[in-house]
Protein backbone atom coordinates (compact mmCIF):
# COMPACT_ATOMS: atom_id res chain seq x y z
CA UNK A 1 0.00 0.00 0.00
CA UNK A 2 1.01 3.51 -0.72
CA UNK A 3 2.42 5.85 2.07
CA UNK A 4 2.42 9.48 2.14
CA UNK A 5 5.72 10.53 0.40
CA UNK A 6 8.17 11.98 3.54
CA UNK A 7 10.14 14.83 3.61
CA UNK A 8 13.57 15.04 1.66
CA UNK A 9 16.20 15.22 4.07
CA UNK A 10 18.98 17.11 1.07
CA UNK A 11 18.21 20.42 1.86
CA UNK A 12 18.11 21.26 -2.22
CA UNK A 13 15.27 19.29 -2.85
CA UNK A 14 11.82 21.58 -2.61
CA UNK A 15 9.63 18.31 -1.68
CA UNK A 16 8.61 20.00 2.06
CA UNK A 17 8.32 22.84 0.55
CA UNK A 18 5.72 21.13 -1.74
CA UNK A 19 4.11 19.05 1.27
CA UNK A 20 3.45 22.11 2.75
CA UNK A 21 0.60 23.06 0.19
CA UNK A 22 -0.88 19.24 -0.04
CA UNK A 23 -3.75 18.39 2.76
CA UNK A 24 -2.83 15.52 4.57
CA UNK A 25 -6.20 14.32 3.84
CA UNK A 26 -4.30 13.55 0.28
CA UNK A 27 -4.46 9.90 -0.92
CA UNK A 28 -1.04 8.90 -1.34
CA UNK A 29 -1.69 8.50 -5.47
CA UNK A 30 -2.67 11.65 -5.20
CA UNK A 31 -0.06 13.57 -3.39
CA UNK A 32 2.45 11.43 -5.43
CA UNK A 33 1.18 13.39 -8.48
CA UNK A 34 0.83 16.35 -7.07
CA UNK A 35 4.96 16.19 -6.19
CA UNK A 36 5.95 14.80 -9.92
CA UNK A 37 4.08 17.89 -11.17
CA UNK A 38 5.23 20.57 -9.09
CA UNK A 39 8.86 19.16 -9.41
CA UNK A 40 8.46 19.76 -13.40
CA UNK A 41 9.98 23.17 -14.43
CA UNK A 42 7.48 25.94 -15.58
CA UNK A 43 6.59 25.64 -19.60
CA UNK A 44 8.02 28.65 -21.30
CA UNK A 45 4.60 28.85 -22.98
CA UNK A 46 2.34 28.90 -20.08
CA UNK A 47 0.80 32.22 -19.50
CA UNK A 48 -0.96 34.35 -17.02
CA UNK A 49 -4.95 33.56 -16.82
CA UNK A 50 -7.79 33.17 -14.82
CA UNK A 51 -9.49 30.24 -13.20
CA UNK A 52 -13.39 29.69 -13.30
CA UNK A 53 -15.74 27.76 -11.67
CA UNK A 54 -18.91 27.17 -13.40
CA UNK A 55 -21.99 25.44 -12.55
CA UNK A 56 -23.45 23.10 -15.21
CA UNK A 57 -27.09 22.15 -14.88
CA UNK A 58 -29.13 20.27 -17.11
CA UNK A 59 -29.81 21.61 -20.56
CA UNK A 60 -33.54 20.30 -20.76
CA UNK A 61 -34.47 22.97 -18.49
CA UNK A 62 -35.01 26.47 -19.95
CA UNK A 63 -33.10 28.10 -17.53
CA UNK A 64 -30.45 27.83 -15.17
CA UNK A 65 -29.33 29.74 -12.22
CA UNK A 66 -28.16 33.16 -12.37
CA UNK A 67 -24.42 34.29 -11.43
CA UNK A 68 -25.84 36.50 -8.66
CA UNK A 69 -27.44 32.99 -7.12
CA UNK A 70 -24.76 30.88 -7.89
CA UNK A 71 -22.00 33.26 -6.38
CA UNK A 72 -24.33 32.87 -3.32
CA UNK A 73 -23.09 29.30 -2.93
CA UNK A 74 -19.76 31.01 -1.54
CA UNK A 75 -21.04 34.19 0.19
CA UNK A 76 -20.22 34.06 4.03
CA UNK A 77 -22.96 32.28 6.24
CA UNK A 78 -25.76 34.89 7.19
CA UNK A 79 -27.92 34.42 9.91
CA UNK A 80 -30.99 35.22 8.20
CA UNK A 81 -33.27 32.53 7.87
CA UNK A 82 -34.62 33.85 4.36
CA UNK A 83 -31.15 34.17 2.90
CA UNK A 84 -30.10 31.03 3.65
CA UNK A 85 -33.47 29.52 2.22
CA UNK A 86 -32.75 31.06 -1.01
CA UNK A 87 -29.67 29.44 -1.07
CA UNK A 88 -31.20 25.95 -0.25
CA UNK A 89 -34.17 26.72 -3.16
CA UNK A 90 -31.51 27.43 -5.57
CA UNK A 91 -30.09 24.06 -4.94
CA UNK A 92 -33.26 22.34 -4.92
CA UNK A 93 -34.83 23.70 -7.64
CA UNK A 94 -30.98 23.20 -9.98
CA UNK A 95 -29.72 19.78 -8.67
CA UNK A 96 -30.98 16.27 -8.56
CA UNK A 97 -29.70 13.04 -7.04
CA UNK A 98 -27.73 10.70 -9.54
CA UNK A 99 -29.38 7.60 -10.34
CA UNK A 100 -26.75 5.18 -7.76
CA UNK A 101 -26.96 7.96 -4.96
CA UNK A 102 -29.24 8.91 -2.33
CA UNK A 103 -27.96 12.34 -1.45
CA UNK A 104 -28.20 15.37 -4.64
CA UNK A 105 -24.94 16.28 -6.28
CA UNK A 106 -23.88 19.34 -8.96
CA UNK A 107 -21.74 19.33 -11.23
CA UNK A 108 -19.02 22.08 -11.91
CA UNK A 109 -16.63 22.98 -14.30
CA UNK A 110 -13.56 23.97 -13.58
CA UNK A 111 -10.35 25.93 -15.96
CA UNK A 112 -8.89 28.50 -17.09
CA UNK A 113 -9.38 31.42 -19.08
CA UNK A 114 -8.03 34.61 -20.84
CA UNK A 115 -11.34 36.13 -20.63
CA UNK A 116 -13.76 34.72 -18.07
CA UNK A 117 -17.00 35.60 -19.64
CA UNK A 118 -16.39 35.22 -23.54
CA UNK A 119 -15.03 31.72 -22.42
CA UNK A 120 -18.77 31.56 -20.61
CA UNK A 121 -20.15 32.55 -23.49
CA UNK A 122 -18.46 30.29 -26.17
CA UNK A 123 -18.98 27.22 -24.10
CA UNK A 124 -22.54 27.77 -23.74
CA UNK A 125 -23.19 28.17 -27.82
CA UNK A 126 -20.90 25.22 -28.15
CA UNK A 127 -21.92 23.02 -25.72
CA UNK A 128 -25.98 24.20 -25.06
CA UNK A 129 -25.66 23.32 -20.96
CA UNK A 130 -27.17 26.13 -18.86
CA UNK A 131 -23.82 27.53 -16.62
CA UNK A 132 -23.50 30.39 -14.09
CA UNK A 133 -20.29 31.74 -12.64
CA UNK A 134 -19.88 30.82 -9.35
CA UNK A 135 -16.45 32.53 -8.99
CA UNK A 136 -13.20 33.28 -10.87
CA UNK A 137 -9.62 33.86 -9.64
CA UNK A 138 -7.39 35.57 -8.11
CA UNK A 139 -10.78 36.39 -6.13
CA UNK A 140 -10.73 39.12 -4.04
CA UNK A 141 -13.31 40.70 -2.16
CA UNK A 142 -14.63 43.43 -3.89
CA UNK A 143 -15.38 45.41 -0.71
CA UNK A 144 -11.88 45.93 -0.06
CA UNK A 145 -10.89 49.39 -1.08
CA UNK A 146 -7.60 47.80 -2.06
CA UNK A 147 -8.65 45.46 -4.36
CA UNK A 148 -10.32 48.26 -6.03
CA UNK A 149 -7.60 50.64 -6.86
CA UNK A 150 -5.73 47.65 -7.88
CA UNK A 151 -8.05 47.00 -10.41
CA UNK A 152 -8.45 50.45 -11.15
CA UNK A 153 -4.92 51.52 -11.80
CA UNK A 154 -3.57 48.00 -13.18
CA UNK A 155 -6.16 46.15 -14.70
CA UNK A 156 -7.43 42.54 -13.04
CA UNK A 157 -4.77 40.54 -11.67
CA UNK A 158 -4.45 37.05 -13.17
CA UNK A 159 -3.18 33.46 -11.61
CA UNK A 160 0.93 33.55 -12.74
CA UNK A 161 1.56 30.17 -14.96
CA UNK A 162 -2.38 29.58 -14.80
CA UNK A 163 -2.12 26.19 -16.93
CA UNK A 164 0.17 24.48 -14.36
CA UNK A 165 -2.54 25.55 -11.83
CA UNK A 166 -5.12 24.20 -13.51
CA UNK A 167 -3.55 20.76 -13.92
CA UNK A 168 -2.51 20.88 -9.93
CA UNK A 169 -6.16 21.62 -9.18
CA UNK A 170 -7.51 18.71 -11.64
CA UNK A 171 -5.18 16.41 -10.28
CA UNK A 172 -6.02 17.12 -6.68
CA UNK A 173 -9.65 16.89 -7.55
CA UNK A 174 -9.46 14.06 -9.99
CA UNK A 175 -11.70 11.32 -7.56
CA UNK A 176 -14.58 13.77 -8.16
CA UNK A 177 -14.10 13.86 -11.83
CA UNK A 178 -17.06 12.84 -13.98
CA UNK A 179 -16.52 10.84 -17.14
CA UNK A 180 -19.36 11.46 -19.77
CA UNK A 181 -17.45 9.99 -22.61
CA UNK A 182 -17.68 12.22 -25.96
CA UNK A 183 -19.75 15.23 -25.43
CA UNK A 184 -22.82 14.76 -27.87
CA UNK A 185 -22.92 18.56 -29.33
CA UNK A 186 -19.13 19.22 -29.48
CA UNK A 187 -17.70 15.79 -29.71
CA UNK A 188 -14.70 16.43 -27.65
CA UNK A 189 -14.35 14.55 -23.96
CA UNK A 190 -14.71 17.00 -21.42
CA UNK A 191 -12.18 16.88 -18.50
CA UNK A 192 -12.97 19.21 -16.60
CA UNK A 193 -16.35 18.27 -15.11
CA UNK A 194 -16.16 17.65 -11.69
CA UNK A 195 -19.12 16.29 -9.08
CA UNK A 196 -19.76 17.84 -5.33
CA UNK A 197 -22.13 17.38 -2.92
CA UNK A 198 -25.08 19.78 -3.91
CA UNK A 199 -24.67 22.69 -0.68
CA UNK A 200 -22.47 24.91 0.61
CA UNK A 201 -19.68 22.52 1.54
CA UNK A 202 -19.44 20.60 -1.69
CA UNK A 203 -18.57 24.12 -3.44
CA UNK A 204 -16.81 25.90 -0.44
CA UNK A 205 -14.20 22.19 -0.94
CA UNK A 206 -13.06 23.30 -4.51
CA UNK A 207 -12.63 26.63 -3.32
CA UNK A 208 -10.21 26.15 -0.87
CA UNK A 209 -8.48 23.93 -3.80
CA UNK A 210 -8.36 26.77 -6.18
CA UNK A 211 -7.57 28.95 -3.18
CA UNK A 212 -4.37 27.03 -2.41
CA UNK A 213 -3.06 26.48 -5.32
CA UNK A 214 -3.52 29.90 -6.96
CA UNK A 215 -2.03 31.35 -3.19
CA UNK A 216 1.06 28.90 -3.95
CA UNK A 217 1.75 30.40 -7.73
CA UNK A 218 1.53 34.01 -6.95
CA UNK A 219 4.24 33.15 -3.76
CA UNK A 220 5.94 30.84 -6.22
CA UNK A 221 6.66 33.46 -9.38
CA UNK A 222 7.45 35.98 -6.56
CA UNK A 223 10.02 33.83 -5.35
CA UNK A 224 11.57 33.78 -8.96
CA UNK A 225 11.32 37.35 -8.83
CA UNK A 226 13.61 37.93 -6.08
């Protein structure tokens, strides 16, 4: 049986370093693939970017949920009882239990982008599912004052190296992946559906992924940057 890779003792090797930013929680498959890819050198063609989360529901219904509801899925717990039942009637109303399980799931789609929204909007003519932004990174929260001028004065801040985040994210997530086979409208295999528990946990899970690994690129290119 696998075991949790330990700690290089040569003091060269960047394998705690890398530890450091893989839950323990890991399976050892996983965390062994998470360590062969963050030991591979940068591409010279990866890019800056941003990384989305989308919400896929079912494109037999004529609508799906707005961004405004979906981005609700992440917005801090409120103690108002109506609030929160909005939340639970978007869920309700935009998820359904899979045929083997008792319990309702969603299913999410999660990469990267140049441009968040035309991305949105090409997927959705190619592919005809109904999707909603529930977030995109770097996120930061808008009623900072900081975050504002940021944006103001320098344009949006993207994810440094965004397509060796989105592989470190896939990979971590890869037991929740879904396998549809060939997508019936564009023909290509999708691999970047994922399936969470329909609530607030399910999503608030791949947001701490994204989280960490787009926290560990922006430290890692400033360490280059030294």
């Amino acid at each position: 049986m696998l075991q949790r890779p330990t700690m290089e003792r040569d003091p060269s090797s960047r394998t705690g370093e890398f530890l450091a930013h893989i839950p323990a929680s890991a399976s050892p498959e996983t965390t062994a693939s998470l360590l062969a890819e963050l030991a591979k050198p940068i591409s010279d063609s990866d890019a800056p970017g941003f990384i989305y989360m989308f919400w896929l529901t079912d494109e037999g219904l004529p609508t799906g949920p707005s961004d405004e509801a979906a981005g609700s899925l992440l917005a801090p717990a409120s103690r108002s009882g109506a609030d929160n039942r909005r939340t639970s009637d978007v869920l309700s109303s935009f998820t359904s239990a899979p045929p083997d399980k008792d319990e309702k799931t969603m299913l999410l789609k999660i990469g990267r982008a140049e441009n968040v929204f035309a991305r949105m909007q090409q997927w959705k003519k190619q592919c005809g599912y109904n999707l909603a932004l529930i977030r995109y990174y770097p996120y930061h929260n808008s009623s900072k004052p900081s975050s504002r001028k940021a944006s103001e004065n320098e344009g949006p801040k993207k994810v440094p190296n965004v397509h060796k985040v989105e592989r470190l994210i896939h990979i971590e997530l890869m037991a929740r992946r879904v396998n549809c086979g060939k997508c019936k409208a564009c023909g290509k295999e999708h691999r970047e559906w994922f399936e969470v528990d329909a609530n607030r946990e399910g999503v608030a899970m791949v947001d701490e992924v994204i989280k960490r690994w787009v926290d560990w690129a922006e430290k890692d290119e400033a360490s280059r940057h030294r």
